[in-house]
PDB file of N, CA and C in Angstrom:
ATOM      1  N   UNK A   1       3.161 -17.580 -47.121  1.00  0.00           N
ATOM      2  CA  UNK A   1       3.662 -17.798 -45.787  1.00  0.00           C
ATOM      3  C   UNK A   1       3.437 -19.264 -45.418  1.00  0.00           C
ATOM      4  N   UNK A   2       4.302 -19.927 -44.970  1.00  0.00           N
ATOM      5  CA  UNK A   2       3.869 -21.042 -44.583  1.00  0.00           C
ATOM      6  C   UNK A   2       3.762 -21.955 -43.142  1.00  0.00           C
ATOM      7  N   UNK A   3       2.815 -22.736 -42.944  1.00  0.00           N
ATOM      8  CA  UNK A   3       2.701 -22.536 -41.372  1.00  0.00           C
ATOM      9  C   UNK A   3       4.384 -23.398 -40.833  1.00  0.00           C
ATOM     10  N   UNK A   4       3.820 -23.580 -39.349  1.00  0.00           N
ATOM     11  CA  UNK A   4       4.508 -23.699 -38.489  1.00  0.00           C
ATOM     12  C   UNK A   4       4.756 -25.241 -38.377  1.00  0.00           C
ATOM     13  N   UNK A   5       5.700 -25.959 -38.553  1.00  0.00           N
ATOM     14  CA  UNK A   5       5.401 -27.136 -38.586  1.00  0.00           C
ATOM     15  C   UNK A   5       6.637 -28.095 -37.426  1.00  0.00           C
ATOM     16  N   UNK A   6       7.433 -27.157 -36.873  1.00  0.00           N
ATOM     17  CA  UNK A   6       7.975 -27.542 -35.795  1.00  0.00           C
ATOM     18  C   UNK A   6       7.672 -27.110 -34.070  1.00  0.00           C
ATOM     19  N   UNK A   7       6.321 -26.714 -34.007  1.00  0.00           N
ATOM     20  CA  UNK A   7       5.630 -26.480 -32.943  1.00  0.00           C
ATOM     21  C   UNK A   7       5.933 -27.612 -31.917  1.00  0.00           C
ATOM     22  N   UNK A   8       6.091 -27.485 -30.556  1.00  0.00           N
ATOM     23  CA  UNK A   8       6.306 -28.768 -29.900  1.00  0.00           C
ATOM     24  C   UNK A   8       4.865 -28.449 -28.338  1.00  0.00           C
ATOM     25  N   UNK A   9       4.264 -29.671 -28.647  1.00  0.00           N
ATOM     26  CA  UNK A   9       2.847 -29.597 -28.242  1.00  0.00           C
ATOM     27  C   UNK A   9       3.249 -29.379 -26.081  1.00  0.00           C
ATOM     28  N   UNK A  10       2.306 -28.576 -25.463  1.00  0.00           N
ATOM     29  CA  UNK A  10       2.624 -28.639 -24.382  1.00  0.00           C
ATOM     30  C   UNK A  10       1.634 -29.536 -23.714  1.00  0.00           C
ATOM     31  N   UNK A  11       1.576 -29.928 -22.498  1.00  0.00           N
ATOM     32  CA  UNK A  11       1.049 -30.458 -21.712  1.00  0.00           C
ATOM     33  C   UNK A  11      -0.299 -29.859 -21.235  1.00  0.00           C
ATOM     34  N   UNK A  12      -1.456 -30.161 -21.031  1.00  0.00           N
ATOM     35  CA  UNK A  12      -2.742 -29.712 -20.934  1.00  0.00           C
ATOM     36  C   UNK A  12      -2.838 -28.787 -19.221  1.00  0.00           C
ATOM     37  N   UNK A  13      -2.814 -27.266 -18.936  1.00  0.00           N
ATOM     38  CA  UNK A  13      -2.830 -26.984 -17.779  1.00  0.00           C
ATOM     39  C   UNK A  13      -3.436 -27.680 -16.602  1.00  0.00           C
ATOM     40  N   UNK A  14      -3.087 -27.499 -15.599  1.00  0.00           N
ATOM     41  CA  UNK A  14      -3.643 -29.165 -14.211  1.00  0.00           C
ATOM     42  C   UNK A  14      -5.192 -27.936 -14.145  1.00  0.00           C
ATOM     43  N   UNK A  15      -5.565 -28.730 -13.910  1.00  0.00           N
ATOM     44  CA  UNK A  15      -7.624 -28.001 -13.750  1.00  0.00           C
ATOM     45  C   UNK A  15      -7.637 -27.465 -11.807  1.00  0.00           C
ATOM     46  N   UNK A  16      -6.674 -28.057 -11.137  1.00  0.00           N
ATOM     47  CA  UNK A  16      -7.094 -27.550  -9.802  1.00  0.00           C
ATOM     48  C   UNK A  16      -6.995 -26.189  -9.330  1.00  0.00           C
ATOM     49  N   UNK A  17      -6.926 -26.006  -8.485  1.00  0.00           N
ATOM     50  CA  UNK A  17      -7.005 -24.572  -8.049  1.00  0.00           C
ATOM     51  C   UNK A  17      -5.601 -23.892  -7.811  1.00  0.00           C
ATOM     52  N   UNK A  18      -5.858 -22.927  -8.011  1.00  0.00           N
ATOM     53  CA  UNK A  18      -4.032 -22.032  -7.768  1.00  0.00           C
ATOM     54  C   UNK A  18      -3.747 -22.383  -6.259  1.00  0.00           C
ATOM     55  N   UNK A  19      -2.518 -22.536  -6.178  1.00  0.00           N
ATOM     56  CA  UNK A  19      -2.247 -22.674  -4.938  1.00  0.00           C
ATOM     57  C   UNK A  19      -2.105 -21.157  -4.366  1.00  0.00           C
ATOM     58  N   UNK A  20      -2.593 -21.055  -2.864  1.00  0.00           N
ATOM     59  CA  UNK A  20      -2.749 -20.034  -1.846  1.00  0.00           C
ATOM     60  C   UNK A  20      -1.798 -19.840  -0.947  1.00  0.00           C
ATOM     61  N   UNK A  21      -1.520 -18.528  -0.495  1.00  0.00           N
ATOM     62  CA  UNK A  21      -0.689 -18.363   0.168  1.00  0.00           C
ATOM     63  C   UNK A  21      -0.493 -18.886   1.598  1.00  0.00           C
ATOM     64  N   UNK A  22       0.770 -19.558   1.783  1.00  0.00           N
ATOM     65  CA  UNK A  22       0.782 -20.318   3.297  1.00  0.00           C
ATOM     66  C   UNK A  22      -0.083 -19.365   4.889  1.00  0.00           C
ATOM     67  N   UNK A  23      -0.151 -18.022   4.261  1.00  0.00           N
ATOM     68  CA  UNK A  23       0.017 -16.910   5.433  1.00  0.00           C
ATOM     69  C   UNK A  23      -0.745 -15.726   5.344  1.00  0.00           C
ATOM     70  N   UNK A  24      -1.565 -14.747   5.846  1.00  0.00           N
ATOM     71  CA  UNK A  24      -2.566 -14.026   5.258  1.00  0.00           C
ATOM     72  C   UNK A  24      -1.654 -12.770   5.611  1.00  0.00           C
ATOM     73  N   UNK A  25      -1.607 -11.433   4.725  1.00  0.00           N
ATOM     74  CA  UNK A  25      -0.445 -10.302   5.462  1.00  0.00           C
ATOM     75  C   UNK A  25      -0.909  -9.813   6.154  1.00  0.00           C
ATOM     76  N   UNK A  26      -0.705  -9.150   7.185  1.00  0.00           N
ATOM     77  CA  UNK A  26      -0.946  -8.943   8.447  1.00  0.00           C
ATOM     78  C   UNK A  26      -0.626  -7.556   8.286  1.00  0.00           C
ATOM     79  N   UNK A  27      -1.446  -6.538   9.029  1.00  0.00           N
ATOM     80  CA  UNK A  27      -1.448  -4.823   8.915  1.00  0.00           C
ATOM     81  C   UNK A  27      -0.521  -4.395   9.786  1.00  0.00           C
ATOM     82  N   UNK A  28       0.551  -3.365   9.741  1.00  0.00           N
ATOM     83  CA  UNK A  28       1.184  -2.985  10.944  1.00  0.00           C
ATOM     84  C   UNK A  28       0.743  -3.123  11.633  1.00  0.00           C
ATOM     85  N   UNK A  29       1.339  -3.165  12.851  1.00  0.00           N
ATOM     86  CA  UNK A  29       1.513  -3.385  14.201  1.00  0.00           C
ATOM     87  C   UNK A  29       1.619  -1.684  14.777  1.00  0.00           C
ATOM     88  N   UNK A  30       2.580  -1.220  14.646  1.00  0.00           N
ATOM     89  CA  UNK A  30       2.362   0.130  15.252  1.00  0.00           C
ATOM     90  C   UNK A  30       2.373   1.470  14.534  1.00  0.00           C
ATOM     91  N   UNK A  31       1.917   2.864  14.817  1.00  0.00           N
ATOM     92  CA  UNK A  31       1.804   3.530  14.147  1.00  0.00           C
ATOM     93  C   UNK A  31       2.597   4.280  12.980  1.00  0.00           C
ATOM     94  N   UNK A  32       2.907   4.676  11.939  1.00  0.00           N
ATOM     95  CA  UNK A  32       3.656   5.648  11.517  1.00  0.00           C
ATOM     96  C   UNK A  32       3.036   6.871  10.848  1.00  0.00           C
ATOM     97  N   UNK A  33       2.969   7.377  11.729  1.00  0.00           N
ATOM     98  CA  UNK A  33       2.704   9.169  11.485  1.00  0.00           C
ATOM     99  C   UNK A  33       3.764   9.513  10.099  1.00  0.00           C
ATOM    100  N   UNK A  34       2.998  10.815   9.322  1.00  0.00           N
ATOM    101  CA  UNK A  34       4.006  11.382   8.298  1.00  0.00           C
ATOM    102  C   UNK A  34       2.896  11.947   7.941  1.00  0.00           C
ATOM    103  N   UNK A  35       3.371  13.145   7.098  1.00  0.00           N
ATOM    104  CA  UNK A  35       2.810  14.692   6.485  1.00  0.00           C
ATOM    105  C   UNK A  35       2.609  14.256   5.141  1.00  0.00           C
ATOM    106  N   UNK A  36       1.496  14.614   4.518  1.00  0.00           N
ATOM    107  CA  UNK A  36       1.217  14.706   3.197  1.00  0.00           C
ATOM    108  C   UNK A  36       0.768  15.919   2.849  1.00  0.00           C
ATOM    109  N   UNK A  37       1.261  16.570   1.342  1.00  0.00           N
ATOM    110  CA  UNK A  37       0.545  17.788   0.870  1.00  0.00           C
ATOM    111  C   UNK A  37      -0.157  17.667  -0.139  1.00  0.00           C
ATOM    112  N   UNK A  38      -1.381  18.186   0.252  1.00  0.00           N
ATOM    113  CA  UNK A  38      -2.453  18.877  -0.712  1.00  0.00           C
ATOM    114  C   UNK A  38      -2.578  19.942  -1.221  1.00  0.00           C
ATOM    115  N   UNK A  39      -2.055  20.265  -2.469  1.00  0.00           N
ATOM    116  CA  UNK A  39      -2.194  21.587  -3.080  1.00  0.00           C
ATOM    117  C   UNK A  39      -1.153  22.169  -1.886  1.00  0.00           C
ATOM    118  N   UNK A  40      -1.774  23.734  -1.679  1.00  0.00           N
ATOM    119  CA  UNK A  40      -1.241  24.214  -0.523  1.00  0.00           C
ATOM    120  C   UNK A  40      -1.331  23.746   0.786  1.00  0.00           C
ATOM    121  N   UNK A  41      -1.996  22.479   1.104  1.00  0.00           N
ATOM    122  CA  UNK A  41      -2.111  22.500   2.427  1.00  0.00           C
ATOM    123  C   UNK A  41      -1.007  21.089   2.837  1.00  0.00           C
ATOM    124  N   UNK A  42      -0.901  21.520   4.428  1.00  0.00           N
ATOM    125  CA  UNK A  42       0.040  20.113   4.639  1.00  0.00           C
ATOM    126  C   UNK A  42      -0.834  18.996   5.431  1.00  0.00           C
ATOM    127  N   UNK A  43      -0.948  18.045   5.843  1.00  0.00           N
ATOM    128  CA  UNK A  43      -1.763  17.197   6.637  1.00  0.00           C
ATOM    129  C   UNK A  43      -0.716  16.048   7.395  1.00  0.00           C
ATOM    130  N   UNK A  44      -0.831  15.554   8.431  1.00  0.00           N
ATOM    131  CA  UNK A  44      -0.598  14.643   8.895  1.00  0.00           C
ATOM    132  C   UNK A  44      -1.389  13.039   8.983  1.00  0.00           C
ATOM    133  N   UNK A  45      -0.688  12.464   8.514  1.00  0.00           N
ATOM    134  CA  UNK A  45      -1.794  10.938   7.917  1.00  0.00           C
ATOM    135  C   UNK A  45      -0.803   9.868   8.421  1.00  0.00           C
ATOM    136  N   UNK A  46      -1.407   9.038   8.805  1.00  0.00           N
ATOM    137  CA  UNK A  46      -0.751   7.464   9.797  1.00  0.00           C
ATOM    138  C   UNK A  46      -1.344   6.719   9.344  1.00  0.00           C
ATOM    139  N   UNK A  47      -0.056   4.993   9.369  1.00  0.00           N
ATOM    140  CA  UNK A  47      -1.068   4.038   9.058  1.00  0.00           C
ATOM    141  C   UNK A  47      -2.350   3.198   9.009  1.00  0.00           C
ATOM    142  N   UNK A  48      -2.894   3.774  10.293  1.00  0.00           N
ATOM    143  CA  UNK A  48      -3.984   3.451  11.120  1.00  0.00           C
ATOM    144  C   UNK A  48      -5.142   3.952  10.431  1.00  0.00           C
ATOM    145  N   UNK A  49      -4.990   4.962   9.535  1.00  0.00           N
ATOM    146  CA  UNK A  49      -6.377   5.643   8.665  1.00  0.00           C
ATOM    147  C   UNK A  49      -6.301   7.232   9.478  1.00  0.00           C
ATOM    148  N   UNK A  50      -5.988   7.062  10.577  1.00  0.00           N
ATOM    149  CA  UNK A  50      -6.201   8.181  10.965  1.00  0.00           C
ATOM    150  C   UNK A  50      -5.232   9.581   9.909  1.00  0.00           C
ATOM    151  N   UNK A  51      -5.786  10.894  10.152  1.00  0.00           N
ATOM    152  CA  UNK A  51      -5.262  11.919   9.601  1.00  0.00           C
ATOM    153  C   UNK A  51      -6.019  13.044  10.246  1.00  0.00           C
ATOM    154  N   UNK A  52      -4.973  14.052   9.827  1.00  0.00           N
ATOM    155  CA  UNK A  52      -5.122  15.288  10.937  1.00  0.00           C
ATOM    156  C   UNK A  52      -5.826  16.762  10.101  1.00  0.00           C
ATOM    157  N   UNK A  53      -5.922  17.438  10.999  1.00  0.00           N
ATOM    158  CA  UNK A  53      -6.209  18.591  10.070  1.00  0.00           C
ATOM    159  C   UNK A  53      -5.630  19.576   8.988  1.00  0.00           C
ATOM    160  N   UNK A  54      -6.027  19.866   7.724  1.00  0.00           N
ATOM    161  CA  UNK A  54      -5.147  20.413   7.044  1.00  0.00           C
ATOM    162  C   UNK A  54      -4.388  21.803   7.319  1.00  0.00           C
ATOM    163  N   UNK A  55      -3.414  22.093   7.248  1.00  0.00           N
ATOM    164  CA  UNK A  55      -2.861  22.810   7.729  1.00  0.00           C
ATOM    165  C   UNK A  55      -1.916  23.719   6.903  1.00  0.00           C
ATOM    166  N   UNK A  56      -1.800  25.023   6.823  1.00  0.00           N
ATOM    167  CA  UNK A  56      -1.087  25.820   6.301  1.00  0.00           C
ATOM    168  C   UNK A  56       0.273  25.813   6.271  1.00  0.00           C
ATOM    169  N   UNK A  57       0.987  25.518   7.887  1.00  0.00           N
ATOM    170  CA  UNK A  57       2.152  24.987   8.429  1.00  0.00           C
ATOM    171  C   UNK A  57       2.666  23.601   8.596  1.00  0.00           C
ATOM    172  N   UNK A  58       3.338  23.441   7.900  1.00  0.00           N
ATOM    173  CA  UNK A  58       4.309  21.864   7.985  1.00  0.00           C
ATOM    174  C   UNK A  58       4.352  21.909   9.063  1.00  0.00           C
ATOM    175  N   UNK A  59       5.203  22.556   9.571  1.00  0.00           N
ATOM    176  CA  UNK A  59       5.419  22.253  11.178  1.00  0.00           C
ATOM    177  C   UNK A  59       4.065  22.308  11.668  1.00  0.00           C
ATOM    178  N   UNK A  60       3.142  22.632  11.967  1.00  0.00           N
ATOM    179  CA  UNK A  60       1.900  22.415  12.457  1.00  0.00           C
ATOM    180  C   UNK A  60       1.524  20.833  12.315  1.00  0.00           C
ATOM    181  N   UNK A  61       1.484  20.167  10.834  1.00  0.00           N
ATOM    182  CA  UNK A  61       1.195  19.114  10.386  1.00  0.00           C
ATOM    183  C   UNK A  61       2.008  18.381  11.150  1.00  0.00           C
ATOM    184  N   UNK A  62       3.508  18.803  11.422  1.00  0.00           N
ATOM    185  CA  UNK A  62       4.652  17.707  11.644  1.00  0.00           C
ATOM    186  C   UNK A  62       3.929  17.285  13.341  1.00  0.00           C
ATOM    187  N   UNK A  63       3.906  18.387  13.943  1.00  0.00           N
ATOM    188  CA  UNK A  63       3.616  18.551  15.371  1.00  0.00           C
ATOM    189  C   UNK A  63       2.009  17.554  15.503  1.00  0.00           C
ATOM    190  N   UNK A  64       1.181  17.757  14.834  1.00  0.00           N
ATOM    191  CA  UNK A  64      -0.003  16.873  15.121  1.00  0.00           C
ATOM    192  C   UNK A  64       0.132  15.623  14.768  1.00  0.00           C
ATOM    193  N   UNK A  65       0.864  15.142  14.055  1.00  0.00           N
ATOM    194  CA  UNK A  65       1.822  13.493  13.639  1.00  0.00           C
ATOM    195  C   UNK A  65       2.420  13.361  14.893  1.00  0.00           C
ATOM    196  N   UNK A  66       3.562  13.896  15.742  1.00  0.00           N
ATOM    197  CA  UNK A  66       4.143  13.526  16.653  1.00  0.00           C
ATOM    198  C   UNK A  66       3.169  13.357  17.697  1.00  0.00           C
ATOM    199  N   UNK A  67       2.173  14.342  18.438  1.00  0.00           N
ATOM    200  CA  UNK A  67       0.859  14.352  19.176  1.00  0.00           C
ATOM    201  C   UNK A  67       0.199  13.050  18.407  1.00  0.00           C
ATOM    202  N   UNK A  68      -0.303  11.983  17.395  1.00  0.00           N
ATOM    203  CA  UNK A  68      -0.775  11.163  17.405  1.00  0.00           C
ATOM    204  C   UNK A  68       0.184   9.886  17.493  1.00  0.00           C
ATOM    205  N   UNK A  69       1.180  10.028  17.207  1.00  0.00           N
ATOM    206  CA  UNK A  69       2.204   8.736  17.309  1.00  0.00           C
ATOM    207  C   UNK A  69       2.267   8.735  18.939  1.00  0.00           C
ATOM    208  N   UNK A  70       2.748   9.924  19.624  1.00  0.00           N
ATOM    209  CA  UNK A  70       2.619   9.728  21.173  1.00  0.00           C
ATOM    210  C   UNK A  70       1.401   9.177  21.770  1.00  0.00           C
ATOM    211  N   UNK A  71      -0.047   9.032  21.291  1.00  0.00           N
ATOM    212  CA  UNK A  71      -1.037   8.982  22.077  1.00  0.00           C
ATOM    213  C   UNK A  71      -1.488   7.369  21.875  1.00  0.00           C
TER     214      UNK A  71
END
């Protein structure tokens, strides 16, 4: 096998620091409620962290999402 002999040499990486983003992202602003399922159960969970009790009924789940987006 024979080596490589048309390699074309690159430039040495710059040593400073990565450049950073102009802007830090910023967390919603307002809520969005929505249902997630577990196994059998349904839950209501928002962006905020908050989440509701698990629930047998979607519609139960759906209804405690709308009750936290209203409040």
């Amino acid at each position: 096998m024979e080596p490589h002999t048309d390699a074309t040499l690159l430039p040495p990486l710059a040593s400073g620091p990565l450049p950073r983003p102009t802007s830090e992202p910023q967390p919603p602003t307002g809520h969005t409620a929505s249902t997630a399922e577990r196994g059998a159960f349904s839950l209501a969970v928002c962006t905020c962290g908050w989440s509701g009790p698990a629930r047998r009924s979607r519609d139960l789940a759906r209804k405690d999402a709308a009750r936290h987006h209203a409040a």
